[in-house]
N, C-alpha and C. Protein backbone atom coordinates (compact mmCIF):
# COMPACT_ATOMS: atom_id res chain seq x y z
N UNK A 1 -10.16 39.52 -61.41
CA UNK A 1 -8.99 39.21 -60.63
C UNK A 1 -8.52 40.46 -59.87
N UNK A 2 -8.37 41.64 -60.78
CA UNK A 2 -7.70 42.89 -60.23
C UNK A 2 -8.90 43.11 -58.94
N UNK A 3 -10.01 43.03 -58.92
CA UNK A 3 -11.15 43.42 -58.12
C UNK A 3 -11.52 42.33 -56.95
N UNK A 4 -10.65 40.39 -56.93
CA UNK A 4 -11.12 40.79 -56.18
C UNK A 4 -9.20 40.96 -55.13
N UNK A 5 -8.62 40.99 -55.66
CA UNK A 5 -7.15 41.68 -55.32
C UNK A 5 -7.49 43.10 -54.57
N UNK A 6 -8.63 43.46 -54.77
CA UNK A 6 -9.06 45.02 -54.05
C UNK A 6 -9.30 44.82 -53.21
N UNK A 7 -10.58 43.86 -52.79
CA UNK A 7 -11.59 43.72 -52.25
C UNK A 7 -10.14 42.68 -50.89
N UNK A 8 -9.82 42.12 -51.06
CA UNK A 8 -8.91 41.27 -50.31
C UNK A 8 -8.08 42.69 -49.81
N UNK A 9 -7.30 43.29 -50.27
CA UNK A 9 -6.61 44.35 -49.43
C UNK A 9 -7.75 45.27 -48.62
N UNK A 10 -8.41 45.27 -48.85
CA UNK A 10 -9.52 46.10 -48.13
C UNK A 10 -9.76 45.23 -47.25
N UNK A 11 -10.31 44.65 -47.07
CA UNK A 11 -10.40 43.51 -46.15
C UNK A 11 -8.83 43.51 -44.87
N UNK A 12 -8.00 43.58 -45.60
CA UNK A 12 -6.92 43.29 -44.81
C UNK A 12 -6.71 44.33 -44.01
N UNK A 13 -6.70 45.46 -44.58
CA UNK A 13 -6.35 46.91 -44.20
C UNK A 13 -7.64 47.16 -42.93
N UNK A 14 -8.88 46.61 -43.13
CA UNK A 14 -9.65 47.17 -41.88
C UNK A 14 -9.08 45.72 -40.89
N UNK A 15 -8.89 45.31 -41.32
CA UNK A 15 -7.97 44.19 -40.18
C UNK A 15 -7.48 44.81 -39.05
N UNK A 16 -6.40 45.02 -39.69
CA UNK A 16 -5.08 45.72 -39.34
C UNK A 16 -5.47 46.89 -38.35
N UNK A 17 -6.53 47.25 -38.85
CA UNK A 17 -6.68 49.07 -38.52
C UNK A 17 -7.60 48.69 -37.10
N UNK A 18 -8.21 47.46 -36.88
CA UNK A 18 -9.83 46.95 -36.35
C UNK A 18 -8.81 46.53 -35.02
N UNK A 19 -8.02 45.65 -35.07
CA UNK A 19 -6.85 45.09 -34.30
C UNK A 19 -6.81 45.92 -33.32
N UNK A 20 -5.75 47.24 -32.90
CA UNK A 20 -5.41 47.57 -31.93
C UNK A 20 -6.52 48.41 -31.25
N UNK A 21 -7.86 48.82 -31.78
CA UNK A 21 -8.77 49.22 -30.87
C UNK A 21 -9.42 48.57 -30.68
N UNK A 22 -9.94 47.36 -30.87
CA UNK A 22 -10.45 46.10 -30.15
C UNK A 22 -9.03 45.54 -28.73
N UNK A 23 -7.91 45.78 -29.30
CA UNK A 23 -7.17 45.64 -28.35
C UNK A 23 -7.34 46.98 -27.13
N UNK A 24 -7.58 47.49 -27.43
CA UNK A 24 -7.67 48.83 -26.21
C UNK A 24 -9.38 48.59 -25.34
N UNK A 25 -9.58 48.33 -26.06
CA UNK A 25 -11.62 48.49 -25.91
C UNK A 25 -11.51 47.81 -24.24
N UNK A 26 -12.59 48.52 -23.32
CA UNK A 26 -12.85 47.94 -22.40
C UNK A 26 -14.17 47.37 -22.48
N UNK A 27 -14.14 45.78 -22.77
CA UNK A 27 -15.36 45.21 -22.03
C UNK A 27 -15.69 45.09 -20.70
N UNK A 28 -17.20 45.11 -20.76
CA UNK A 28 -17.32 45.04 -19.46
C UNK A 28 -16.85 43.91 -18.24
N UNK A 29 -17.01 43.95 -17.06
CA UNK A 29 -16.67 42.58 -16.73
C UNK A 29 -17.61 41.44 -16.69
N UNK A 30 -17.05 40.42 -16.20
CA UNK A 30 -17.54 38.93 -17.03
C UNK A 30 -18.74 38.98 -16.25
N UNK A 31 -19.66 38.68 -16.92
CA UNK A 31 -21.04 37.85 -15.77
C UNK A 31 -20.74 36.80 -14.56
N UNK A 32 -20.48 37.59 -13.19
CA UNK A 32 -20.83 36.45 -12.59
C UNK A 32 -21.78 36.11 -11.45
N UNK A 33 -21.29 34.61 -10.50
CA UNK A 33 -22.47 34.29 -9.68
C UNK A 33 -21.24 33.70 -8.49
N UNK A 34 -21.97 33.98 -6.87
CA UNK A 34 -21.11 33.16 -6.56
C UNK A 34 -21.15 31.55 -7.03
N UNK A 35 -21.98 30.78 -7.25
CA UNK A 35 -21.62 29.72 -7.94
C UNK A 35 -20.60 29.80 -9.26
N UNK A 36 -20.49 30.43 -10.20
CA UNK A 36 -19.66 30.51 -11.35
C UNK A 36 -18.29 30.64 -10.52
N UNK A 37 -18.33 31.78 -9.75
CA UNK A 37 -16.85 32.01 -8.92
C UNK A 37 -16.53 30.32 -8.23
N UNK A 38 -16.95 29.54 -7.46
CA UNK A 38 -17.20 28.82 -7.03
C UNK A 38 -15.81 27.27 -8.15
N UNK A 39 -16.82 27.60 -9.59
CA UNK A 39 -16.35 27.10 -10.34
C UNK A 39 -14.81 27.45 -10.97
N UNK A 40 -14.85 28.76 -10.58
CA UNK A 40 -13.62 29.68 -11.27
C UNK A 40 -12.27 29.06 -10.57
N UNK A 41 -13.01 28.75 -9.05
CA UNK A 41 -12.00 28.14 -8.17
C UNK A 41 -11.16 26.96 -8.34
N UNK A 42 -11.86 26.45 -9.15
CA UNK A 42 -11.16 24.74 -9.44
C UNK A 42 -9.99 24.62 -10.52
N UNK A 43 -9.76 26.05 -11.31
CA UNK A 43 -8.67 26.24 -12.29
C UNK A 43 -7.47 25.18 -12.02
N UNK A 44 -7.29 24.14 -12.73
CA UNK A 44 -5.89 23.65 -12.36
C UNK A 44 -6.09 22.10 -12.63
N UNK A 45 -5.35 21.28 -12.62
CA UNK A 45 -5.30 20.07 -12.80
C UNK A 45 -5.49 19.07 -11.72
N UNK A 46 -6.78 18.15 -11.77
CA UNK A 46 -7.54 17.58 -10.53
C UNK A 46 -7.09 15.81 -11.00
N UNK A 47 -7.03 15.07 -10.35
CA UNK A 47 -6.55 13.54 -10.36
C UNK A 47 -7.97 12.51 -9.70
N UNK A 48 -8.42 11.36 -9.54
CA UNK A 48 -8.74 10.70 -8.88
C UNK A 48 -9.18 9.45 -9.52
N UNK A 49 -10.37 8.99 -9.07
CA UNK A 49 -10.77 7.27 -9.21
C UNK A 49 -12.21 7.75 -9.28
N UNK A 50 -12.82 6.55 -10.46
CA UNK A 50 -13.72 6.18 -10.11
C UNK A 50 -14.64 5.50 -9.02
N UNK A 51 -15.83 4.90 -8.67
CA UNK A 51 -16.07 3.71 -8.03
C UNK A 51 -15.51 2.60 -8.26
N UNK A 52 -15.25 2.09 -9.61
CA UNK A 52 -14.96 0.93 -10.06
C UNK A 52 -13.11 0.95 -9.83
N UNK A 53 -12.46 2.06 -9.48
CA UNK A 53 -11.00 2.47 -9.49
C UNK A 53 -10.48 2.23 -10.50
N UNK A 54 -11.35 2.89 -11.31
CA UNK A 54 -10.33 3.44 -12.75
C UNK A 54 -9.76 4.77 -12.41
N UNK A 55 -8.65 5.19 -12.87
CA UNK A 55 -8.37 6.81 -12.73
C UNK A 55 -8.76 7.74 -13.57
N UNK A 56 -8.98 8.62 -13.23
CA UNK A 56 -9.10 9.98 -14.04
C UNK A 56 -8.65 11.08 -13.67
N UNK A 57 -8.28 12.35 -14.39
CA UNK A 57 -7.36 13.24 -14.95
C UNK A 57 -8.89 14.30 -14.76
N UNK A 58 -8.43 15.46 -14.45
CA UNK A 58 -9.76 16.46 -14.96
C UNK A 58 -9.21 17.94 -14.81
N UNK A 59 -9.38 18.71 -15.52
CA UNK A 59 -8.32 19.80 -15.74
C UNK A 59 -9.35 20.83 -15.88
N UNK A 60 -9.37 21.85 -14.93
CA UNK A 60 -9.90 23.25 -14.91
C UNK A 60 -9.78 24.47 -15.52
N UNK A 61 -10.01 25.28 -16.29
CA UNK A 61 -9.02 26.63 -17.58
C UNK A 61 -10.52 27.19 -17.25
N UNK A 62 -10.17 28.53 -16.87
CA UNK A 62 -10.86 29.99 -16.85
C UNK A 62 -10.73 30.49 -18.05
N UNK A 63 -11.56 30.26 -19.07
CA UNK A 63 -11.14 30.87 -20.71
C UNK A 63 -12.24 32.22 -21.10
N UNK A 64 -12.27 32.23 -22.23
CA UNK A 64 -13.05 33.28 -22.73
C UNK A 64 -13.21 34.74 -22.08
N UNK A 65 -12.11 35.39 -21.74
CA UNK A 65 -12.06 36.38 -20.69
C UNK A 65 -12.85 36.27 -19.32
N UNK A 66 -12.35 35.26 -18.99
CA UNK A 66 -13.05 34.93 -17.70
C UNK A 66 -14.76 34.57 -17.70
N UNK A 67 -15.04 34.65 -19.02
CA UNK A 67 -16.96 34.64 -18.71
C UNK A 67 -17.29 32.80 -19.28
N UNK A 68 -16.02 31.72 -19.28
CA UNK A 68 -16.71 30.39 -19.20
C UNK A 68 -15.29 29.61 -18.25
N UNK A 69 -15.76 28.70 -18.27
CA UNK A 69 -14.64 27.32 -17.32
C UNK A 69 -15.01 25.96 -18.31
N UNK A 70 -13.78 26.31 -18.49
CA UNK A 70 -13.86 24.59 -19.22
C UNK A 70 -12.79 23.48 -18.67
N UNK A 71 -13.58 22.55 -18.71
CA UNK A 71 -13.06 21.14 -18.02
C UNK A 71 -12.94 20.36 -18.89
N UNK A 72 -12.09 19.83 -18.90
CA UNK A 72 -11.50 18.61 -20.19
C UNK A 72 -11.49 17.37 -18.84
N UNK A 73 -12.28 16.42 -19.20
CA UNK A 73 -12.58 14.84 -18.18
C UNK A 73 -11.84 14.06 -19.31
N UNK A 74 -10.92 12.96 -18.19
CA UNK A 74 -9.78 12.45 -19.20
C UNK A 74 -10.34 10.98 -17.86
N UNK A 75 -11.34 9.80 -18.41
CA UNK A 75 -11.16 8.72 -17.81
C UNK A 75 -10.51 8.09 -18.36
N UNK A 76 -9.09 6.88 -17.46
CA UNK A 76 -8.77 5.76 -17.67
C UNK A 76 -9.42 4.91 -18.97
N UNK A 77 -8.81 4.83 -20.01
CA UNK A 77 -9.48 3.45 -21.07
C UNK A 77 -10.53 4.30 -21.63
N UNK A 78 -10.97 5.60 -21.58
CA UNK A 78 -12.25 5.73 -21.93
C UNK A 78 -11.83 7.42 -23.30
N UNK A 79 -12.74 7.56 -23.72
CA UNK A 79 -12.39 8.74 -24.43
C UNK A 79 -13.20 9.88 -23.93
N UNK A 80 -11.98 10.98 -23.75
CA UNK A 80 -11.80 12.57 -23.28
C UNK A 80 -13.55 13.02 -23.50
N UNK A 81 -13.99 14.12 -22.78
CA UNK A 81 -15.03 15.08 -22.63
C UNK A 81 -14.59 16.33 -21.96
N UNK A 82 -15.45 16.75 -22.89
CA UNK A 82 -15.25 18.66 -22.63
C UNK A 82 -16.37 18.44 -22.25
N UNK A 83 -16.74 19.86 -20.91
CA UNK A 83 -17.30 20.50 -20.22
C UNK A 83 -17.36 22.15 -20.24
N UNK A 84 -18.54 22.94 -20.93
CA UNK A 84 -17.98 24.37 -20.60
C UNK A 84 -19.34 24.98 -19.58
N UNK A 85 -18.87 25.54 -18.75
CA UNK A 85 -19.33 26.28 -17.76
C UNK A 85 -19.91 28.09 -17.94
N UNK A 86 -20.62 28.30 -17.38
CA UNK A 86 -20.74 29.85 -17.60
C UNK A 86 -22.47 29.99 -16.71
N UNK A 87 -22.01 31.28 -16.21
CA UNK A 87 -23.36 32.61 -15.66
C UNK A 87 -24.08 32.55 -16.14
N UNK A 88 -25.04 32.86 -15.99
CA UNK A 88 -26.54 32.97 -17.19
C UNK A 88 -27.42 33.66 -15.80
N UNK A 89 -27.08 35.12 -15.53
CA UNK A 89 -28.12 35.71 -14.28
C UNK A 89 -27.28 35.00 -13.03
N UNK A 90 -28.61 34.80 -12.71
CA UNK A 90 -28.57 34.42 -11.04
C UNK A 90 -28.59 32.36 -11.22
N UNK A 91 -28.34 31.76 -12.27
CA UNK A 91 -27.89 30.34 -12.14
C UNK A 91 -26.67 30.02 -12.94
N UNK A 92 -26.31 29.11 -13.02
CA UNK A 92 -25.35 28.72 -13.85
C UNK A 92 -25.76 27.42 -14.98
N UNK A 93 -25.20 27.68 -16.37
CA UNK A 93 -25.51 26.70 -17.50
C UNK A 93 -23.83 25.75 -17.44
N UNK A 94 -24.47 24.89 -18.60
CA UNK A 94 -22.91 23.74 -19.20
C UNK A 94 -23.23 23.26 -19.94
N UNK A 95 -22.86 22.66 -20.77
CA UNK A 95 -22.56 22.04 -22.12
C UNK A 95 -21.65 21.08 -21.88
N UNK A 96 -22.01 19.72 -22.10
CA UNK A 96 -21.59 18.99 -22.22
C UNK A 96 -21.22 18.05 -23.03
N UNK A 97 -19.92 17.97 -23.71
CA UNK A 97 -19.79 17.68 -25.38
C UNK A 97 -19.25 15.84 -24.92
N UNK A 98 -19.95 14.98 -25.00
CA UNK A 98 -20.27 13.88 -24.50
C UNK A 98 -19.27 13.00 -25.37
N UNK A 99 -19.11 11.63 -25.21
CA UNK A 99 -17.99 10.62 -25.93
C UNK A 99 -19.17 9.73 -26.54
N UNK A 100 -20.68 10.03 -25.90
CA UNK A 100 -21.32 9.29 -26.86
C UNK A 100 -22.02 10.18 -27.90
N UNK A 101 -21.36 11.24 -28.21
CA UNK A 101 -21.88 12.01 -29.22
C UNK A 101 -22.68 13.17 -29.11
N UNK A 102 -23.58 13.58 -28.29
CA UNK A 102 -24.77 14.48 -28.07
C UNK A 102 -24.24 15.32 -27.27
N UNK A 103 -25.06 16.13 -26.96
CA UNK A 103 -23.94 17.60 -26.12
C UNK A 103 -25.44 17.68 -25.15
N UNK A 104 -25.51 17.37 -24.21
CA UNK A 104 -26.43 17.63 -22.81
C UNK A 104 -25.98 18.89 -22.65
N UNK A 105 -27.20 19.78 -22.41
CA UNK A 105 -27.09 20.89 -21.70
C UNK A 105 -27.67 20.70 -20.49
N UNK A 106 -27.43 21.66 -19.46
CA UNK A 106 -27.78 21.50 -17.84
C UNK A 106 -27.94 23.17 -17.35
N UNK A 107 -28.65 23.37 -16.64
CA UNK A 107 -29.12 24.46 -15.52
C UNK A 107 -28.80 23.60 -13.85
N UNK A 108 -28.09 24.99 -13.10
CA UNK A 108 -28.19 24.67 -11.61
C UNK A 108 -28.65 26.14 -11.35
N UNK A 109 -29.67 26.11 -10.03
CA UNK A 109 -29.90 27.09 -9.27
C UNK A 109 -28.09 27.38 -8.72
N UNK A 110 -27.76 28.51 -8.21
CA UNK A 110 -26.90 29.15 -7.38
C UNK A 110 -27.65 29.16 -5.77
N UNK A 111 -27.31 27.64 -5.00
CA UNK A 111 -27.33 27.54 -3.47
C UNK A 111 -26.83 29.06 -2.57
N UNK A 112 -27.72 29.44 -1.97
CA UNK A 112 -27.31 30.80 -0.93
C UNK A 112 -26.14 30.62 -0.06
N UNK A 113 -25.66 31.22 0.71
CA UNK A 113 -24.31 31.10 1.71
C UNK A 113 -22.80 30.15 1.30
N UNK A 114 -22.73 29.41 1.96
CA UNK A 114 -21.48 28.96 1.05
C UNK A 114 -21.35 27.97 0.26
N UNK A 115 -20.93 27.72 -1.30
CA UNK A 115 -21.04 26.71 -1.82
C UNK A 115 -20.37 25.09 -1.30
N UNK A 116 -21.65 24.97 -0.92
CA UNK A 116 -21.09 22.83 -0.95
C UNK A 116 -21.13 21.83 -1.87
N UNK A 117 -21.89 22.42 -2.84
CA UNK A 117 -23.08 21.51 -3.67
C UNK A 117 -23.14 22.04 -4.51
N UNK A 118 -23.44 21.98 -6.21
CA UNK A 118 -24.16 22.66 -7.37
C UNK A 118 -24.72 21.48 -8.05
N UNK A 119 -25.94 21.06 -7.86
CA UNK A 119 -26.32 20.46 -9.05
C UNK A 119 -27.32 20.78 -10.20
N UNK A 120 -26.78 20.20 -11.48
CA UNK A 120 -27.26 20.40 -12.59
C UNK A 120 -28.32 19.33 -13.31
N UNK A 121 -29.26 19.84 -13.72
CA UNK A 121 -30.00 18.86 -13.97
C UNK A 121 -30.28 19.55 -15.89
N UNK A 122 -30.94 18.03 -16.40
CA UNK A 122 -30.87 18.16 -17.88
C UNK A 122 -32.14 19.51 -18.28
N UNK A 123 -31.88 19.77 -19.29
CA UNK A 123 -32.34 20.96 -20.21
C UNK A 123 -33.15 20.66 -21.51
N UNK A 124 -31.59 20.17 -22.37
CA UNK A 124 -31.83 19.71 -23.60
C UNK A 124 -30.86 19.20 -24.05
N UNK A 125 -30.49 18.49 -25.41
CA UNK A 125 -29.45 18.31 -26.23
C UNK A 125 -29.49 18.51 -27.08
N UNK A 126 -28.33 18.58 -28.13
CA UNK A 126 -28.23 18.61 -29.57
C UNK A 126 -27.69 17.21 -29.81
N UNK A 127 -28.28 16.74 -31.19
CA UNK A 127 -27.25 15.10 -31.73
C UNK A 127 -27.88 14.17 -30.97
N UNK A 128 -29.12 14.48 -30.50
CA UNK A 128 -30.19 13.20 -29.94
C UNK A 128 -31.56 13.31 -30.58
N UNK A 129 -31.77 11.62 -31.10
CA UNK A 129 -32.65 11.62 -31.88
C UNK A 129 -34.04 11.69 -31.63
N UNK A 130 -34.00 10.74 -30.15
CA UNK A 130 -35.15 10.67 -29.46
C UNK A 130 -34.50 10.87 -27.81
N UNK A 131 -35.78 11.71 -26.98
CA UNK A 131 -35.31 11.42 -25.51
C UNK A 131 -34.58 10.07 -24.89
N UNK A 132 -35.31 8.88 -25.34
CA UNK A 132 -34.85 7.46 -25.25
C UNK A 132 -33.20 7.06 -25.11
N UNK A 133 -32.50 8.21 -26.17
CA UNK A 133 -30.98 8.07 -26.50
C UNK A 133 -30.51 8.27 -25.28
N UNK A 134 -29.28 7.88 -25.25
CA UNK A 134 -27.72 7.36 -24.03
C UNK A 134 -27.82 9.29 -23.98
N UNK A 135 -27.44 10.04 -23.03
CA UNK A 135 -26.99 11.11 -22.39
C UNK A 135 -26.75 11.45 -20.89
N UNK A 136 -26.01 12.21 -20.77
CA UNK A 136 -26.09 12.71 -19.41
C UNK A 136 -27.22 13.65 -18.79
N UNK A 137 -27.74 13.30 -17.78
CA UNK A 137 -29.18 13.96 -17.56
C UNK A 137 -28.67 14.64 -16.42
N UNK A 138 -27.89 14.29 -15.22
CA UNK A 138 -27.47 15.20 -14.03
C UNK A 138 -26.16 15.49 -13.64
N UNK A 139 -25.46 16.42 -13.16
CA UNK A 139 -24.30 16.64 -12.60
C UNK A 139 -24.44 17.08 -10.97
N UNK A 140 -23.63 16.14 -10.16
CA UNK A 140 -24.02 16.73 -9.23
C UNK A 140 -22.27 16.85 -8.58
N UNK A 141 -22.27 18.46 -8.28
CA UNK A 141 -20.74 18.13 -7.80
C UNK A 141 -20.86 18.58 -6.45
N UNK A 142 -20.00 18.06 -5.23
CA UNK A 142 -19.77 18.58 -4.14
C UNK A 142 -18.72 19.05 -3.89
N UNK A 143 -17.85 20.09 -3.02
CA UNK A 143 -16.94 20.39 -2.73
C UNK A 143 -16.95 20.25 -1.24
N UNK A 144 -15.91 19.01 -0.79
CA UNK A 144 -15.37 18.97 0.79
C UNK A 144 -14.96 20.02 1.52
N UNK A 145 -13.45 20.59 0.34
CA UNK A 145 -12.77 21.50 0.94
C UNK A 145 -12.26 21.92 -0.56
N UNK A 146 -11.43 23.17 -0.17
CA UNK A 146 -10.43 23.65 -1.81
C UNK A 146 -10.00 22.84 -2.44
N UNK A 147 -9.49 21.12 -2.29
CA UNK A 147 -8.42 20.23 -2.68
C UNK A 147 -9.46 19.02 -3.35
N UNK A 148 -10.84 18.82 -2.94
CA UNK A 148 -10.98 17.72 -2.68
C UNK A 148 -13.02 18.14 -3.66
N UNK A 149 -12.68 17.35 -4.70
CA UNK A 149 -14.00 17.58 -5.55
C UNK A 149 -14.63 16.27 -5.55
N UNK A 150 -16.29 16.15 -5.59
CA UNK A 150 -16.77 14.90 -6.10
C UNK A 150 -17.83 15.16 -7.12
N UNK A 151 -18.06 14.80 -8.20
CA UNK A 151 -18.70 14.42 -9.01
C UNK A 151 -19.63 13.28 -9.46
N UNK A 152 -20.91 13.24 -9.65
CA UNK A 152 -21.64 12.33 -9.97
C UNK A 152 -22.68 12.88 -10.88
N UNK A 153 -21.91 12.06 -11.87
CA UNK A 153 -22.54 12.17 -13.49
C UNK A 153 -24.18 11.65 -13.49
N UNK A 154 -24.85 11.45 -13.91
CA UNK A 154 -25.82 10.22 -13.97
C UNK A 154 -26.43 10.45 -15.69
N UNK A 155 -25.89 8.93 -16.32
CA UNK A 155 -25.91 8.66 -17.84
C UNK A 155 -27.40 8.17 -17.39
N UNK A 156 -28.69 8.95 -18.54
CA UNK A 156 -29.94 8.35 -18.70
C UNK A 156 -30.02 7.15 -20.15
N UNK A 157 -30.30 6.28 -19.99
CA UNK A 157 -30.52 5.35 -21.02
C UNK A 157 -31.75 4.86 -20.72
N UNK A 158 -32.69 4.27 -22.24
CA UNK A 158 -34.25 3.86 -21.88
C UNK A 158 -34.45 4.23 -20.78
N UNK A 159 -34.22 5.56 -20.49
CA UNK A 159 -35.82 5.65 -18.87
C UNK A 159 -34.62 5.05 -17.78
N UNK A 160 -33.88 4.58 -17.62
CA UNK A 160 -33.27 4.28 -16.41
C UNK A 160 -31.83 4.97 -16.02
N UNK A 161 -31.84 5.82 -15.43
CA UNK A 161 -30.43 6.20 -14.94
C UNK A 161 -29.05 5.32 -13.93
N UNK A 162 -28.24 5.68 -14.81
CA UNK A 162 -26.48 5.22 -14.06
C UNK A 162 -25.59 5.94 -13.64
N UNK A 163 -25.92 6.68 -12.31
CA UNK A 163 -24.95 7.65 -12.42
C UNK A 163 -23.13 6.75 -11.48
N UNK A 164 -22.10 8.23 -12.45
CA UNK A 164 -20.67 7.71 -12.29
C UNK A 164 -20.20 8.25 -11.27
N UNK A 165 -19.82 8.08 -10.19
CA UNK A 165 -18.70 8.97 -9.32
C UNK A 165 -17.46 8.72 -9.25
N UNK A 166 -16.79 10.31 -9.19
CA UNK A 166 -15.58 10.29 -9.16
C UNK A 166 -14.97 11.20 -7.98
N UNK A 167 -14.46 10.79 -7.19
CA UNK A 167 -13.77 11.02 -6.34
C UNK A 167 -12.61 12.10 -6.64
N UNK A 168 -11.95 13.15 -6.59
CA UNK A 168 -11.46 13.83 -7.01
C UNK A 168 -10.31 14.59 -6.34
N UNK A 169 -8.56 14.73 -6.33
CA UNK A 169 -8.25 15.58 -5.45
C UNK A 169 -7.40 16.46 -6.39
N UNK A 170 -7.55 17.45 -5.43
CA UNK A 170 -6.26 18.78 -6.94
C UNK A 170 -4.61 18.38 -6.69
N UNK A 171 -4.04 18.27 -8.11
CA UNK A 171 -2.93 17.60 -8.21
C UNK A 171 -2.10 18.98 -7.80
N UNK A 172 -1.07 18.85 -6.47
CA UNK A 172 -0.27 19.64 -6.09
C UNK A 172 1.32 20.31 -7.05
């Protein structure tokens, strides 16, 4: 007991002590791409419709000291998905933590001159048993202008793809 009462203050004490020079420490800066920047841009709370005109909610956060973007997708009637974003070199990765369970990962090249377009195509997943299983296989997003996002998911099931679009504008 007395030992591990030691072992616990020791523990605590390099805590304590570990704290304010991790607070001082300069990391370097975040990995990026202009595509990631691209993404960095959308920070904020986005509104629109499906095809079918259901609504959806989609919310942008620059987290992890700036080196991911995560998107929380909030459809009408349907249950929430996280999205996290991030650099990887000269393309950009995501993770996609799905409502049917499996987490699709995706790669996009970084398009040259100005971003219009990023699409992502599938990688791999975790929480899929066989390729055959329900996932998301592509993301394809466009940007009109600063205000105005579109998205098209495309869910692979048996060998045949459905992709979703959503129409998108940033809530003022």
């Amino acid at each position: 007991m007395k030992r591990s009462l030691s072992y616990l203050l020791a523990i605590a004490a390099v805590t304590l002590l570990a704290s304010p020079m991790l607070a001082q420490h300069q990391f370097p800066p975040a990995q990026t791409n202009a595509g990631f920047d691209k993404l960095k841009s959308l920070a904020g709370q986005w509104q629109g419709k499906k095809a079918d005109g259901k609504m959806v909610a989609v919310s942008y956060q620059v987290v992890s000291g700036g080196n991911s973007v995560l998107e929380a997708l909030e459809p009408s009637g349907e249950p929430s998905m996280i999205t996290l974003y991030h650099a990887d070199g000269n393309k950009l990765m995501m993770t996609h933590y799905c409502s049917v369970g499996n987490q699709p990962r995706m790669s996009a090249p970084v398009p040259a001159g100005e971003i219009k377009a990023i699409n992502f195509a599938f990688i791999d997943a975790t929480n899929m048993a066989k390729p055959a299983d329900p996932h998301m296989h592509s993301l394809a997003m466009t940007f009109p202008d600063k205000d105005h996002l579109t998205h098209v998911w495309t869910m692979r099931m048996d060998g045949k793809d459905m992709p979703v679009t959503f129409n998108l504008e940033r809530k003022k």
